[in-house]
C-alpha atoms as a PDB file:
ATOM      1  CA  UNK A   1      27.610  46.988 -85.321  1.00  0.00           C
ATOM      2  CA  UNK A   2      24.415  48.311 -87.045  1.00  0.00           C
ATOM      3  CA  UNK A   3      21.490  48.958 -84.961  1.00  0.00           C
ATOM      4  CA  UNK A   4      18.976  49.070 -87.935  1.00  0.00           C
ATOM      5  CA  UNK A   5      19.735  48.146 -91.823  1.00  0.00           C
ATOM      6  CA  UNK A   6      16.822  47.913 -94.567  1.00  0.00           C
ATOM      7  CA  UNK A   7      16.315  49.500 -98.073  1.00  0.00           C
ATOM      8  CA  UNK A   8      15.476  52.508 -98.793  1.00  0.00           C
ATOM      9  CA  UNK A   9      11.481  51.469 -99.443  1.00  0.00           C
ATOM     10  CA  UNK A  10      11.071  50.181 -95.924  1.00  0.00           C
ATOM     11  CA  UNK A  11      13.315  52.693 -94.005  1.00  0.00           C
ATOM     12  CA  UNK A  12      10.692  55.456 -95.321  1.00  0.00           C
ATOM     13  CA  UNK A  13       7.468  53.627 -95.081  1.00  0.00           C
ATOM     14  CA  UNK A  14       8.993  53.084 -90.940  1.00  0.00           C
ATOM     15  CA  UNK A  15       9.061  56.711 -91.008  1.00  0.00           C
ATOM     16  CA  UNK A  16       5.835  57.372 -92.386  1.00  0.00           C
ATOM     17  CA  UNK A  17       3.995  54.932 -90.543  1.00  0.00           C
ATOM     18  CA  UNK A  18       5.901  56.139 -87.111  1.00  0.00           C
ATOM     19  CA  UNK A  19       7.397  52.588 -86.113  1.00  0.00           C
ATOM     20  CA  UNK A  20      11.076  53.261 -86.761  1.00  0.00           C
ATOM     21  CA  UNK A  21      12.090  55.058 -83.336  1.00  0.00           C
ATOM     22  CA  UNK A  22      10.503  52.242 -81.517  1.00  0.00           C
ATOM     23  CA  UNK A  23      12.620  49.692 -83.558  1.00  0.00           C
ATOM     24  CA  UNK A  24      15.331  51.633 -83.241  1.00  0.00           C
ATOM     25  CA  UNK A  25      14.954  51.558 -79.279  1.00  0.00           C
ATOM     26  CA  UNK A  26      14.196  48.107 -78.839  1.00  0.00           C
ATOM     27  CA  UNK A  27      17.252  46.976 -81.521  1.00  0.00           C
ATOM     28  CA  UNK A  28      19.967  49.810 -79.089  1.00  0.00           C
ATOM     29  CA  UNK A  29      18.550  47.916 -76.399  1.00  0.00           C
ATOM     30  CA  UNK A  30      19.401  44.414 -77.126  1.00  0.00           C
ATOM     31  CA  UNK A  31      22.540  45.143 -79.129  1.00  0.00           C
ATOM     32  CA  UNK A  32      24.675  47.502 -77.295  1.00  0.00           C
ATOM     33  CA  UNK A  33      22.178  48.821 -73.719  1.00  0.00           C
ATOM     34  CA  UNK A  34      20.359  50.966 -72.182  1.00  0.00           C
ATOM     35  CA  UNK A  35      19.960  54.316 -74.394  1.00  0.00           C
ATOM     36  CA  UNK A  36      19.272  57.739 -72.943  1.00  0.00           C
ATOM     37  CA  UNK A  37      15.937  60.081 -73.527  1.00  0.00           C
ATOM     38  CA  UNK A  38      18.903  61.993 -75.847  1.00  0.00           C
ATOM     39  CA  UNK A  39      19.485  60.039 -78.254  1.00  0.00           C
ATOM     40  CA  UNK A  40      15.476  58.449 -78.192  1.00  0.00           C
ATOM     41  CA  UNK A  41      15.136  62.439 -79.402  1.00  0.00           C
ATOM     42  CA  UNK A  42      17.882  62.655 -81.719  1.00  0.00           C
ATOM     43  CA  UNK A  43      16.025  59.831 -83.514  1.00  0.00           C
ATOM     44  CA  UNK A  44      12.866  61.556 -83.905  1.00  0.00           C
ATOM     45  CA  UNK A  45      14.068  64.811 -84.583  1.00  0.00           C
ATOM     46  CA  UNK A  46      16.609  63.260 -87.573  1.00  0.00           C
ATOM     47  CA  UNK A  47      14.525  60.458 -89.145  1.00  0.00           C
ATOM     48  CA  UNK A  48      11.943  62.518 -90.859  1.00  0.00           C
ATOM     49  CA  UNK A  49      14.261  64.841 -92.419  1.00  0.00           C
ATOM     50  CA  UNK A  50      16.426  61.906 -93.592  1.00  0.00           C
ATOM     51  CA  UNK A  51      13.081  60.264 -94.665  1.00  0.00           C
ATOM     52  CA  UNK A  52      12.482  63.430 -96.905  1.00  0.00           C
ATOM     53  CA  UNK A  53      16.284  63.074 -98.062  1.00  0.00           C
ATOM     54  CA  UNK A  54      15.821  59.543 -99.256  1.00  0.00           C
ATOM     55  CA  UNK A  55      12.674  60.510-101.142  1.00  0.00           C
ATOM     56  CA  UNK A  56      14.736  61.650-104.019  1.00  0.00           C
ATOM     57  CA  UNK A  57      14.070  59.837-106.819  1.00  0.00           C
ATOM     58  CA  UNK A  58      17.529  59.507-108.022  1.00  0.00           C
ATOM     59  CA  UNK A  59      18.222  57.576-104.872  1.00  0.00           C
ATOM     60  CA  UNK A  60      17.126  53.695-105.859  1.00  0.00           C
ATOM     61  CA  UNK A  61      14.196  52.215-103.915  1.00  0.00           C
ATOM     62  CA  UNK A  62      16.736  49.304-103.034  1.00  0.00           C
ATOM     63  CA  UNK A  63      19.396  51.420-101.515  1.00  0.00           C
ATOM     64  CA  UNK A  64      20.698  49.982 -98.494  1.00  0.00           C
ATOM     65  CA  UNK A  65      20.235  52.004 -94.982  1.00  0.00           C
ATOM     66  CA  UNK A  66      22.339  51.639 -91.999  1.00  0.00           C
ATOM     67  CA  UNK A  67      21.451  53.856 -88.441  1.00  0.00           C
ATOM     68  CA  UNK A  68      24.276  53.314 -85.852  1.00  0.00           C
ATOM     69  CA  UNK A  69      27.039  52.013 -87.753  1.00  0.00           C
ATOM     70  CA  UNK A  70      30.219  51.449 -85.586  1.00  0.00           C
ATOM     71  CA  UNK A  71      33.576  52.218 -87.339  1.00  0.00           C
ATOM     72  CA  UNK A  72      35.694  48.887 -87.064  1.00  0.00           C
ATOM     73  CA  UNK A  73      38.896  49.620 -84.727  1.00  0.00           C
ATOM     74  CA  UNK A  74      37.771  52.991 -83.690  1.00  0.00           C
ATOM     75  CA  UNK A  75      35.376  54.908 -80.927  1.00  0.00           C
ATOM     76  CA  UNK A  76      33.420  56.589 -83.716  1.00  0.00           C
ATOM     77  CA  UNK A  77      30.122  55.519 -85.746  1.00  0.00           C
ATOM     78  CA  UNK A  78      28.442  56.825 -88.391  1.00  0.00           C
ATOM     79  CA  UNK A  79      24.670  58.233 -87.661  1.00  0.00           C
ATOM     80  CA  UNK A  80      23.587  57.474 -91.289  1.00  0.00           C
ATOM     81  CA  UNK A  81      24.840  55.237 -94.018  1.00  0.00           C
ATOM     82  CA  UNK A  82      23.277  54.572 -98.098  1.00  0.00           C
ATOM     83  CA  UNK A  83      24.627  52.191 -99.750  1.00  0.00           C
ATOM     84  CA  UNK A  84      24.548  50.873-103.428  1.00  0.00           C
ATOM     85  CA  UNK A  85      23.170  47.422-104.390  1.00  0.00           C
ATOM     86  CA  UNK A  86      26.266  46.481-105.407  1.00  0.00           C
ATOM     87  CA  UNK A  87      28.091  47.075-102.353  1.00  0.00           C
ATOM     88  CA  UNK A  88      29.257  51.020-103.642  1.00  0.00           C
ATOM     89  CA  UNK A  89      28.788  53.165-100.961  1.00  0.00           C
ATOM     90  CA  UNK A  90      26.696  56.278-102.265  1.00  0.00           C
ATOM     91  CA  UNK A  91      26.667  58.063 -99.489  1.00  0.00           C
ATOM     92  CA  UNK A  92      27.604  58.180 -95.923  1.00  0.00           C
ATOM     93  CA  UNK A  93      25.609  60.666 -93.804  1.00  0.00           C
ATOM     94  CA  UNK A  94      25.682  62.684 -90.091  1.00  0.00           C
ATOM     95  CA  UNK A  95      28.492  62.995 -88.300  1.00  0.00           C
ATOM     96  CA  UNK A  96      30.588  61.102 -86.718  1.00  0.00           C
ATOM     97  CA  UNK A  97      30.849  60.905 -82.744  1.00  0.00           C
ATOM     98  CA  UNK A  98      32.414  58.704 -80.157  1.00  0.00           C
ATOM     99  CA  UNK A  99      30.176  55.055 -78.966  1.00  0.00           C
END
């Protein structure tokens, strides 16, 4: 399960505009339940520097992002994900930590 997927374009204008933690929230929420102040802060502290990660150039403006991705078959999820327009992954991000 993905709580939030969009490119690269929109995932940084979100950040920039401050309306990706409460999407975030509201998308937890009705996909997996109630979330706790911890990982509302998590969010905020993490998106901005990711935001500043993804601003490299060499990183296409169509890149896929992913927050919250569950691993199929397993208790862990990946914070962060980018991947490729043509379904490579370029890179998968944060750690890794049980749902």
């Amino acid at each position: 399960m993905i709580i939030y997927e969009s490119t690269k374009e929109q995932f940084v204008g979100g950040v920039v505009n401050e309306l990706l933690v409460d999407r975030l929230y509201n998308s937890y929420q009705k996909k997996i339940g109630k979330t706790s102040k911890s990982e509302i802060h998590s969010w905020e502290n993490s998106l901005q520097k990711m935001a500043n990660v993804m601003g490299d150039e060499d990183i296409p403006r169509y890149a896929a992002v992913a927050i919250e991705f569950n691993i199929q078959n397993t208790s862990k999820r990946v914070n962060f994900l980018i991947a490729g327009d043509d379904g490579g992954l370029l890179l998968g991000m944060a750690e890794t930590e049980p749902t």
